[in-house]
Protein backbone atom coordinates (compact mmCIF):
# COMPACT_ATOMS: atom_id res chain seq x y z
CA UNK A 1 -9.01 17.10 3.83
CA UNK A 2 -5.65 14.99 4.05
CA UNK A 3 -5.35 11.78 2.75
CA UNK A 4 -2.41 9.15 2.88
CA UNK A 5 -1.88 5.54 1.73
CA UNK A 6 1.03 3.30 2.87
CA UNK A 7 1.44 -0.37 2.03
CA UNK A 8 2.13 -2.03 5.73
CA UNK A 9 3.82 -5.63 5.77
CA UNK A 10 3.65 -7.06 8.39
CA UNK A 11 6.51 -10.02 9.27
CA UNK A 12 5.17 -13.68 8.68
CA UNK A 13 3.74 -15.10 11.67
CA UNK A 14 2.86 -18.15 13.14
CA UNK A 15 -0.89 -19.45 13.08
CA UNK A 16 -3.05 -17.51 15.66
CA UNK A 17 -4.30 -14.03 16.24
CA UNK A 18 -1.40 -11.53 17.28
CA UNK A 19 -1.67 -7.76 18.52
CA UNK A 20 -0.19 -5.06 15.57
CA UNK A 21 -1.53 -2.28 16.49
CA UNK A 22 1.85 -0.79 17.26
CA UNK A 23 3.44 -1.84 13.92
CA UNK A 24 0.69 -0.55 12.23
CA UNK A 25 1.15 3.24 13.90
CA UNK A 26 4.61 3.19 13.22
CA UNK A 27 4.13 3.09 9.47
CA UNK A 28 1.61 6.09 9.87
CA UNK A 29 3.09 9.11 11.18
CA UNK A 30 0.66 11.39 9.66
CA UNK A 31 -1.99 10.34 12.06
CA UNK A 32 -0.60 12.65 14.68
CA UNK A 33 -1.88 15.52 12.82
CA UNK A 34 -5.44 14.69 12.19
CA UNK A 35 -8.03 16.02 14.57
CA UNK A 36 -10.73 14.27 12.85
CA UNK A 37 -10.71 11.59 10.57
CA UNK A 38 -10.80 7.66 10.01
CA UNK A 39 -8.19 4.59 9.02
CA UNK A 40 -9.13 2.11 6.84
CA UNK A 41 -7.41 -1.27 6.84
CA UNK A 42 -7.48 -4.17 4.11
CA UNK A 43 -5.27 -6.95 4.26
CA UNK A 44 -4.37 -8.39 0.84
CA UNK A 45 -4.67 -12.07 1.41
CA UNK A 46 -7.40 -14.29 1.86
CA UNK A 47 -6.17 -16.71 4.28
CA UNK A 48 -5.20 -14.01 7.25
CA UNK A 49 -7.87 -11.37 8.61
CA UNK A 50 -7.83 -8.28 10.56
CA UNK A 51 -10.47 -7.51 13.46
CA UNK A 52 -10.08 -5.06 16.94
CA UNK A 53 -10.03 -7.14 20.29
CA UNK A 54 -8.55 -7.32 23.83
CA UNK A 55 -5.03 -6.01 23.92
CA UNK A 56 -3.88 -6.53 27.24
CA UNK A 57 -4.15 -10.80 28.19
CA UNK A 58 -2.94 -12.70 25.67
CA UNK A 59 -5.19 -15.83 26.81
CA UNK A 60 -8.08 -13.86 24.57
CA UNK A 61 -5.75 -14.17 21.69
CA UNK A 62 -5.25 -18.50 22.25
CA UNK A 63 -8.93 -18.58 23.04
CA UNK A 64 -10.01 -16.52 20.15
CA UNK A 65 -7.65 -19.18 17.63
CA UNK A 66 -8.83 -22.42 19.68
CA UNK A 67 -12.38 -21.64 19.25
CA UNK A 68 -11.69 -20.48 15.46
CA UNK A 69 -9.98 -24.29 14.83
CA UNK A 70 -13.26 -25.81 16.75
CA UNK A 71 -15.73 -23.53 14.68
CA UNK A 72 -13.89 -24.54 11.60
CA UNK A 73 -11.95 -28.02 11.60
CA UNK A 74 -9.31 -29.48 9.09
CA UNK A 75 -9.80 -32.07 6.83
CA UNK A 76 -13.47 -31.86 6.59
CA UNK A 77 -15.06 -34.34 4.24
CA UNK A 78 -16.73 -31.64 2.41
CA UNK A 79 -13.59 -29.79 1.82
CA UNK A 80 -12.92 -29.75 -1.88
CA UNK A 81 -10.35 -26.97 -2.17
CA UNK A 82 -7.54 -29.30 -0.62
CA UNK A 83 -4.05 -29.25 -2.61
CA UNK A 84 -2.55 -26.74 -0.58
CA UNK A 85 -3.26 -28.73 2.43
CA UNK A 86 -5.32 -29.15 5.13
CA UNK A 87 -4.96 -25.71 6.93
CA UNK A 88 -5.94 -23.69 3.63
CA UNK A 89 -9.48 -24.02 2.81
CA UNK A 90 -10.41 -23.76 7.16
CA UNK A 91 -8.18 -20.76 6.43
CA UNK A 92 -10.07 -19.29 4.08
CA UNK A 93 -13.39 -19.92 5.29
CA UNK A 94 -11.97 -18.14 8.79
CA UNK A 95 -10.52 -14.99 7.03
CA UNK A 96 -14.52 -15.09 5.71
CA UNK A 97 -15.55 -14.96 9.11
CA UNK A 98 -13.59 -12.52 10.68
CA UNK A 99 -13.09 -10.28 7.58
CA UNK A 100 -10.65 -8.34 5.30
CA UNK A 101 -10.31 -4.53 6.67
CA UNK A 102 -11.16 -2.19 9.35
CA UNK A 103 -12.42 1.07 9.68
CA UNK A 104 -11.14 3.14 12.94
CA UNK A 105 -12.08 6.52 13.99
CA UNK A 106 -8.64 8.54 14.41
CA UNK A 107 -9.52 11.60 17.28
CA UNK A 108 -6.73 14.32 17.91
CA UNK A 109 -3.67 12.50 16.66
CA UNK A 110 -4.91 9.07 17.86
CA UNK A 111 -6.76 6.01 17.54
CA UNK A 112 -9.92 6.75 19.06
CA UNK A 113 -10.11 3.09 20.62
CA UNK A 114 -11.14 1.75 24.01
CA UNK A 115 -9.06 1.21 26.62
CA UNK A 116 -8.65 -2.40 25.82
CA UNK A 117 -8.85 -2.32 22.02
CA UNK A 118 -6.08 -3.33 19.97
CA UNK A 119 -5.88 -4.02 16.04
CA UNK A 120 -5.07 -7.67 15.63
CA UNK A 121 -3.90 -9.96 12.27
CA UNK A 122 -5.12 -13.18 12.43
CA UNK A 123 -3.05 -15.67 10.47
CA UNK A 124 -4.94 -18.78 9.81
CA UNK A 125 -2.01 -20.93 7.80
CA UNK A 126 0.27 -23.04 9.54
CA UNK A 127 3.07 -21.03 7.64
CA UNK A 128 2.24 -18.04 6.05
CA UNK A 129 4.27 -15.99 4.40
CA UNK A 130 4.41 -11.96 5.14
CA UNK A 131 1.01 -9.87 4.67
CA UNK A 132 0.48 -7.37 3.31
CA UNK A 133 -2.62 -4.25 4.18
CA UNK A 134 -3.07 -0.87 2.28
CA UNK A 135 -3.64 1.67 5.00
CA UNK A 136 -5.73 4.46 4.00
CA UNK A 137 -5.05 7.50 6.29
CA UNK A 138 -8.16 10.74 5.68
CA UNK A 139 -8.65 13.60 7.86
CA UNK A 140 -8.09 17.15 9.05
């Protein structure tokens, strides 16, 4: 049994959900070796989440981050968490929603994903800075 771990940061991005499933693989070169094994992904922040979607129209992406700012709205009265301004405490209760890591099933050197699957940060501040994930590589 192999395992590896690699600190991935990932560039700062604007608010929305956006496709890394190539930056991620590019930090992990060991993956091409494993027959059988899994990656596990945890993002270090708790305004930003990580989740597997669409990866070929980017209208899922905007219609994933639309219905995220309808399902959770700034400047709600009930808000109390508020001095780092209106797009933090939505943010957090989002990365809540969505979630913190990822487990993947690596098959023959690969992502064993779906045809249509891609890895995907979602960034829920209006300016964020860069995030960080451990990546935790295990296999034969």
């Amino acid at each position: 049994m192999n395992w590896q771990q690699e600190i991935i940061t990932l560039r700062a991005r604007p608010r929305g959900c956006h496709l890394v499933t190539d930056e991620v693989l590019a930090v992990l070169p060991g993956i091409a070796q494993l027959h059988v094994g899994l990656l596990h992904l945890f993002i270090q922040h708790t305004s930003a989440s990580l989740t597997i979607n669409e990866n070929a129209d980017p209208d899922v992406r905007g219609d994933l981050e639309r219905h995220l700012n309808v399902m959770v709205p700034e400047n709600a009265a009930h808000y109390r968490h508020t001095l780092e301004g209106p797009d933090d405490m939505p943010a957090h209760i989002k990365a809540v929603l969505v979630g913190p890591s990822l487990t993947l099933p690596v098959k023959d050197g690969r992502l064993a994903l779906g045809t249509w699957q891609g890895i995907y940060l979602c960034e829920h501040r209006d300016v964020a800075s860069d995030r960080r994930l451990v990546a935790t590589l295990q296999g034969q």
